[in-house]
N, C-alpha and C. Protein backbone atom coordinates (compact mmCIF):
# COMPACT_ATOMS: atom_id res chain seq x y z
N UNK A 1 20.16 12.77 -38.40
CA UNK A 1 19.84 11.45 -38.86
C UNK A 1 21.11 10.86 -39.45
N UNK A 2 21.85 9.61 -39.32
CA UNK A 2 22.79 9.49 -39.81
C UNK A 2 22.20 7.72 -40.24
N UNK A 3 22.96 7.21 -40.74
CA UNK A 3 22.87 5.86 -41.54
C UNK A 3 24.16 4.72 -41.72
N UNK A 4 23.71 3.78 -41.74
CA UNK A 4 24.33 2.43 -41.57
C UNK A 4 24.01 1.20 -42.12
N UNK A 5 24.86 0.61 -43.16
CA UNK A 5 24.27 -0.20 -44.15
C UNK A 5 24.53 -1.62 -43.17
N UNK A 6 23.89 -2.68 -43.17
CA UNK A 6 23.74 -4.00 -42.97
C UNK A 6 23.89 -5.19 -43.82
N UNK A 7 24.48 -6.14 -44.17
CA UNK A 7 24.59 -6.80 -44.98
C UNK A 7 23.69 -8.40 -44.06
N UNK A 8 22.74 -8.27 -44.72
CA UNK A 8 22.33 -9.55 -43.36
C UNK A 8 23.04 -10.81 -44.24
N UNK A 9 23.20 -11.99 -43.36
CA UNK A 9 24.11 -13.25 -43.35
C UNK A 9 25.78 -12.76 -43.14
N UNK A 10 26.08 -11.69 -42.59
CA UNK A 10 27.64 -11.11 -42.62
C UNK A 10 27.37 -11.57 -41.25
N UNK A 11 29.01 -11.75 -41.29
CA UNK A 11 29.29 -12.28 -39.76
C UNK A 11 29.60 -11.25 -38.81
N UNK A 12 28.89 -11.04 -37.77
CA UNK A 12 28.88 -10.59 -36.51
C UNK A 12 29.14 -11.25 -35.68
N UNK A 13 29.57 -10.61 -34.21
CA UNK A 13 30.50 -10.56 -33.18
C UNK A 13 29.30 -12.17 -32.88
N UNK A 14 29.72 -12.78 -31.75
CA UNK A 14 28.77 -14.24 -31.59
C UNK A 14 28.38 -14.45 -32.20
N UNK A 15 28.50 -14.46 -33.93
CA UNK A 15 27.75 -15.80 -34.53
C UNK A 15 26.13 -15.41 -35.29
N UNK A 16 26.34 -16.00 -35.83
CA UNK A 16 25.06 -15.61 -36.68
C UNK A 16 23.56 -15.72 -35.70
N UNK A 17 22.68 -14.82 -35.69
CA UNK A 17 21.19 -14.58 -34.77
C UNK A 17 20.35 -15.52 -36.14
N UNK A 18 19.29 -15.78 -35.43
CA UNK A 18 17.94 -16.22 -35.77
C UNK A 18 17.00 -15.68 -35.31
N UNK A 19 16.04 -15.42 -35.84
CA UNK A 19 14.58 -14.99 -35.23
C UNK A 19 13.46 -15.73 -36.03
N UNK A 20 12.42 -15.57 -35.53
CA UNK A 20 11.07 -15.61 -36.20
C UNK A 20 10.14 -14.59 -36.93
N UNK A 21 9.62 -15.02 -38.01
CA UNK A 21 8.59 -13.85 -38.17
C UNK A 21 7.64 -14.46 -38.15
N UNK A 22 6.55 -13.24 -37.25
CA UNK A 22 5.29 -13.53 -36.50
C UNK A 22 4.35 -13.51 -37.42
N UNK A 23 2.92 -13.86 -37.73
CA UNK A 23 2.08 -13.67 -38.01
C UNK A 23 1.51 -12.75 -38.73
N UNK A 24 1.95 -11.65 -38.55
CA UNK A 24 1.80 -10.09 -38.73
C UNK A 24 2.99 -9.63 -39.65
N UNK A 25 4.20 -10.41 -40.05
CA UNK A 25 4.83 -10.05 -41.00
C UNK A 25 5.77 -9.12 -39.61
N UNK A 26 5.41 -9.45 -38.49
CA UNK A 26 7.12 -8.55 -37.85
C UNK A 26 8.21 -9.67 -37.12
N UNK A 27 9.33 -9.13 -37.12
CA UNK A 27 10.63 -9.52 -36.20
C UNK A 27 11.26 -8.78 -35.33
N UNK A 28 11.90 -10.12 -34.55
CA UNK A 28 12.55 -8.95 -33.23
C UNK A 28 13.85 -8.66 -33.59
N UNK A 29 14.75 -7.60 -33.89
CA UNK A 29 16.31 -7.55 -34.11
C UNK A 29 16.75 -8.49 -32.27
N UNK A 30 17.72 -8.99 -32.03
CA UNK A 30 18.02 -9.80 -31.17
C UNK A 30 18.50 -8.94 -30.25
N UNK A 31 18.56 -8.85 -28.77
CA UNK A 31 19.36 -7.45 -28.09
C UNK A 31 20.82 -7.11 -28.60
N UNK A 32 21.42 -8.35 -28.23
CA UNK A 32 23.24 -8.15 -28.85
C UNK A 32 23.42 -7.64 -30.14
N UNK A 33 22.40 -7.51 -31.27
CA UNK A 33 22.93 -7.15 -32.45
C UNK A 33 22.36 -5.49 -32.35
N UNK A 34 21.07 -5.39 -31.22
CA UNK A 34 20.93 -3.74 -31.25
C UNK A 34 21.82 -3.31 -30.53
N UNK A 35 22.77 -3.66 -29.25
CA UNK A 35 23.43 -2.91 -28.67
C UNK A 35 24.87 -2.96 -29.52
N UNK A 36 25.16 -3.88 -30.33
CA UNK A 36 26.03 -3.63 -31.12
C UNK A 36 26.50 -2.91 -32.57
N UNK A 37 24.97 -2.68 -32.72
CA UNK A 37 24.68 -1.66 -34.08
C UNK A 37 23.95 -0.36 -33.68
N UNK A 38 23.87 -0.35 -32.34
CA UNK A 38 23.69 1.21 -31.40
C UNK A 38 22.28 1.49 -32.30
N UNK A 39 21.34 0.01 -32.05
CA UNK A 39 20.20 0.53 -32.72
C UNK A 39 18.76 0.82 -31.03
N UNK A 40 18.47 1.70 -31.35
CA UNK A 40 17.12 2.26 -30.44
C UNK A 40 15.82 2.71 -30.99
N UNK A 41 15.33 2.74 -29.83
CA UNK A 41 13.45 2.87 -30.06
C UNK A 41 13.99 4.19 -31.05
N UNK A 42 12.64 4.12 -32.08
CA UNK A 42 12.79 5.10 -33.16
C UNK A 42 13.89 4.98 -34.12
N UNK A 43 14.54 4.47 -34.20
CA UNK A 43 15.52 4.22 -35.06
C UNK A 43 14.36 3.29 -36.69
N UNK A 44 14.98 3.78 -37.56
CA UNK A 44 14.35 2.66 -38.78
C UNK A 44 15.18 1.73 -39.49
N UNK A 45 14.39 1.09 -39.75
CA UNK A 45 15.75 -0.29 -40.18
C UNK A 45 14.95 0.09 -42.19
N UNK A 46 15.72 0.29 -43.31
CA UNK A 46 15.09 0.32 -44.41
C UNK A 46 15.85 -1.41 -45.38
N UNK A 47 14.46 -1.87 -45.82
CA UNK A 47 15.01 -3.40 -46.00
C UNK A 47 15.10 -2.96 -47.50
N UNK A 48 16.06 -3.75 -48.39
CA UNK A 48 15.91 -4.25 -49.71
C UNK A 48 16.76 -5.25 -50.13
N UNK A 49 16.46 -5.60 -51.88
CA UNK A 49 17.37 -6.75 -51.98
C UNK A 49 18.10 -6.14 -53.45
N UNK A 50 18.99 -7.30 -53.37
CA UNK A 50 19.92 -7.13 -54.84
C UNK A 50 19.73 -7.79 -55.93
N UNK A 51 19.95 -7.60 -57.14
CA UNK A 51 19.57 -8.99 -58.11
C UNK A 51 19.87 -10.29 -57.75
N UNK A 52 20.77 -10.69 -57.28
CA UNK A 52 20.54 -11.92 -56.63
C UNK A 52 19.60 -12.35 -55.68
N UNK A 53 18.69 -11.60 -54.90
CA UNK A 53 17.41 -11.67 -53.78
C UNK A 53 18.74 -11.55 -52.29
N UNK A 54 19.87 -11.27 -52.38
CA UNK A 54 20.41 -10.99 -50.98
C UNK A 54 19.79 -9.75 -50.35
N UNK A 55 19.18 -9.70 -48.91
CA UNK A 55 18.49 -8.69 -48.56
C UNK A 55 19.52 -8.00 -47.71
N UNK A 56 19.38 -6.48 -47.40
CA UNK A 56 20.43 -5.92 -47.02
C UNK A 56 19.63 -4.92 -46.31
N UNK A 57 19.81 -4.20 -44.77
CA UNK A 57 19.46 -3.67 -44.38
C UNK A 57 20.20 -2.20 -43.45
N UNK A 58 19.57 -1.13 -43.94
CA UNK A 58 20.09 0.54 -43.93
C UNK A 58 19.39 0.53 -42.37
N UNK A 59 20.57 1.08 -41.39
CA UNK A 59 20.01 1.43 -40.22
C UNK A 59 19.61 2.77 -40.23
N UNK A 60 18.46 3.73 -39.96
CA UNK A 60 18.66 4.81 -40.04
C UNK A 60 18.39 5.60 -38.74
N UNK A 61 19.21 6.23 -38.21
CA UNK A 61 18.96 6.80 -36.21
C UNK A 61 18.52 7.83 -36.57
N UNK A 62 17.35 7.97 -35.75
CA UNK A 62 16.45 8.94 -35.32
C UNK A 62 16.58 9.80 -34.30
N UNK A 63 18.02 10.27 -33.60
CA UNK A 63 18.23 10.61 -32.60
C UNK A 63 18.17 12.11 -32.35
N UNK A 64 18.29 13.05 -33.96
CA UNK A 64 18.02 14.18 -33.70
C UNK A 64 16.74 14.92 -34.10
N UNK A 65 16.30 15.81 -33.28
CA UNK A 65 14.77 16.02 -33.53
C UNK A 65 14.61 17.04 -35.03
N UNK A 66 13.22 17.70 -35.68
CA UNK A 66 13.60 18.07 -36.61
C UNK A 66 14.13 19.54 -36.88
N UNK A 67 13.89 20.09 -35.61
CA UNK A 67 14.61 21.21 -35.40
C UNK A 67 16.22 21.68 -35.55
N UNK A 68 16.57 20.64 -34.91
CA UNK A 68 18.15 20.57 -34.63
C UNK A 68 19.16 21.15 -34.87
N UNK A 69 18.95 21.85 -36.45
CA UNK A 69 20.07 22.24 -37.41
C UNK A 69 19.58 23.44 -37.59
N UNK A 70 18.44 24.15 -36.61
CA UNK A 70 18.17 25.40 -36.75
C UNK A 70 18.89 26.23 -35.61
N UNK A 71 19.52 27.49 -35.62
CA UNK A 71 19.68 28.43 -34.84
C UNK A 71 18.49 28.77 -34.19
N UNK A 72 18.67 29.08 -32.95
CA UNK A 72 17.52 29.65 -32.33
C UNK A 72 18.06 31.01 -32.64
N UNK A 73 16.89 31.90 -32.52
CA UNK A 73 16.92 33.15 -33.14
C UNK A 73 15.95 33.91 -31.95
N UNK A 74 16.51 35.02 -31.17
CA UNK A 74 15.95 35.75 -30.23
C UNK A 74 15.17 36.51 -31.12
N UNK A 75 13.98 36.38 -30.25
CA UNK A 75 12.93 37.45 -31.10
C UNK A 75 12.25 38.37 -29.50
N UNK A 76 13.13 38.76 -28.92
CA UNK A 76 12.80 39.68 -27.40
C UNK A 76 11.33 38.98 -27.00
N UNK A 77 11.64 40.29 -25.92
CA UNK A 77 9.55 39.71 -25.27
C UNK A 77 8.70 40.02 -26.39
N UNK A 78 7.72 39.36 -25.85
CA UNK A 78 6.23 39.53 -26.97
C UNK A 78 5.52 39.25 -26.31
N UNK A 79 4.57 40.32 -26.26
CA UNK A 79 3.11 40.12 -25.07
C UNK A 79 2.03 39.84 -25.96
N UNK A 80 1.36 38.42 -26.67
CA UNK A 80 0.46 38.31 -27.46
C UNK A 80 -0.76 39.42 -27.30
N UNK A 81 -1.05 39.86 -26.16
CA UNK A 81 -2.09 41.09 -25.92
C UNK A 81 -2.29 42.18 -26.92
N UNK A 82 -0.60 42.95 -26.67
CA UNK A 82 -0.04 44.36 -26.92
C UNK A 82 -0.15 43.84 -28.68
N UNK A 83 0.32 42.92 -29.45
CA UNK A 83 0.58 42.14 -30.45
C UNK A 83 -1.37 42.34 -31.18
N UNK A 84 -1.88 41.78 -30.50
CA UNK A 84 -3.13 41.90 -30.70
C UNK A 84 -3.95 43.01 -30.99
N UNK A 85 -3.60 44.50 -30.18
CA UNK A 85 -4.54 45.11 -30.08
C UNK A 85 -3.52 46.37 -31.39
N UNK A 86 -2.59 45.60 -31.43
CA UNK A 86 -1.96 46.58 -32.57
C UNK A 86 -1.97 45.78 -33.73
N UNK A 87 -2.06 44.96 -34.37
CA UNK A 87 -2.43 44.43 -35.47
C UNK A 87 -3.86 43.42 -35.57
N UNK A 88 -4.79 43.74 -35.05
CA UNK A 88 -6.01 43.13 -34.66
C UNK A 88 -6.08 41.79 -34.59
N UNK A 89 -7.04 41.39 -34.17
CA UNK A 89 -7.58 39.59 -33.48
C UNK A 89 -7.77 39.23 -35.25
N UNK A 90 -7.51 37.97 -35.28
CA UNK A 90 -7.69 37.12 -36.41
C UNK A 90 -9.36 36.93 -36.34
């Protein structure tokens, strides 16, 4: 998981984006500002503001699963059967 702070109203590459918010309290990030902030499905955007009410937004990528940082660890064959009939059925 790695992270990326946003300063929204900072100037980006073309110019400042606009959007709408819908009905439902959601927005679309614009394509050019996701392919330029390497944001993707699953990714979280975390919103807040500062004492002044400037809102600022933490990209956070979701790209590694939660395993990731584990070693796999060989544990040989295992025949759930043989496993079974030597430490009995639950």
């Amino acid at each position: 998981m790695t992270r990326e702070s946003v300063r929204l109203g900072m100037a980006t590459e073309g110019g400042p984006e606009e959007t709408t918010v819908s009905d439902r309290g959601m927005v679309t990030v614009p394509a050019n500002l996701r392919r330029q902030l390497d944001i993707e499905p699953g990714d979280k955007l975390r919103w807040s503001t500062d004492e002044e009410g400037a809102l600022s937004v933490e990209i956070v990528h979701q790209r590694e699963g939660v395993f990731d940082d584990f070693e796999p660890v060989d544990a040989g064959e295992t025949n759930a059967v043989e496993v079974e009939r030597e430490f009995g059925a639950e």
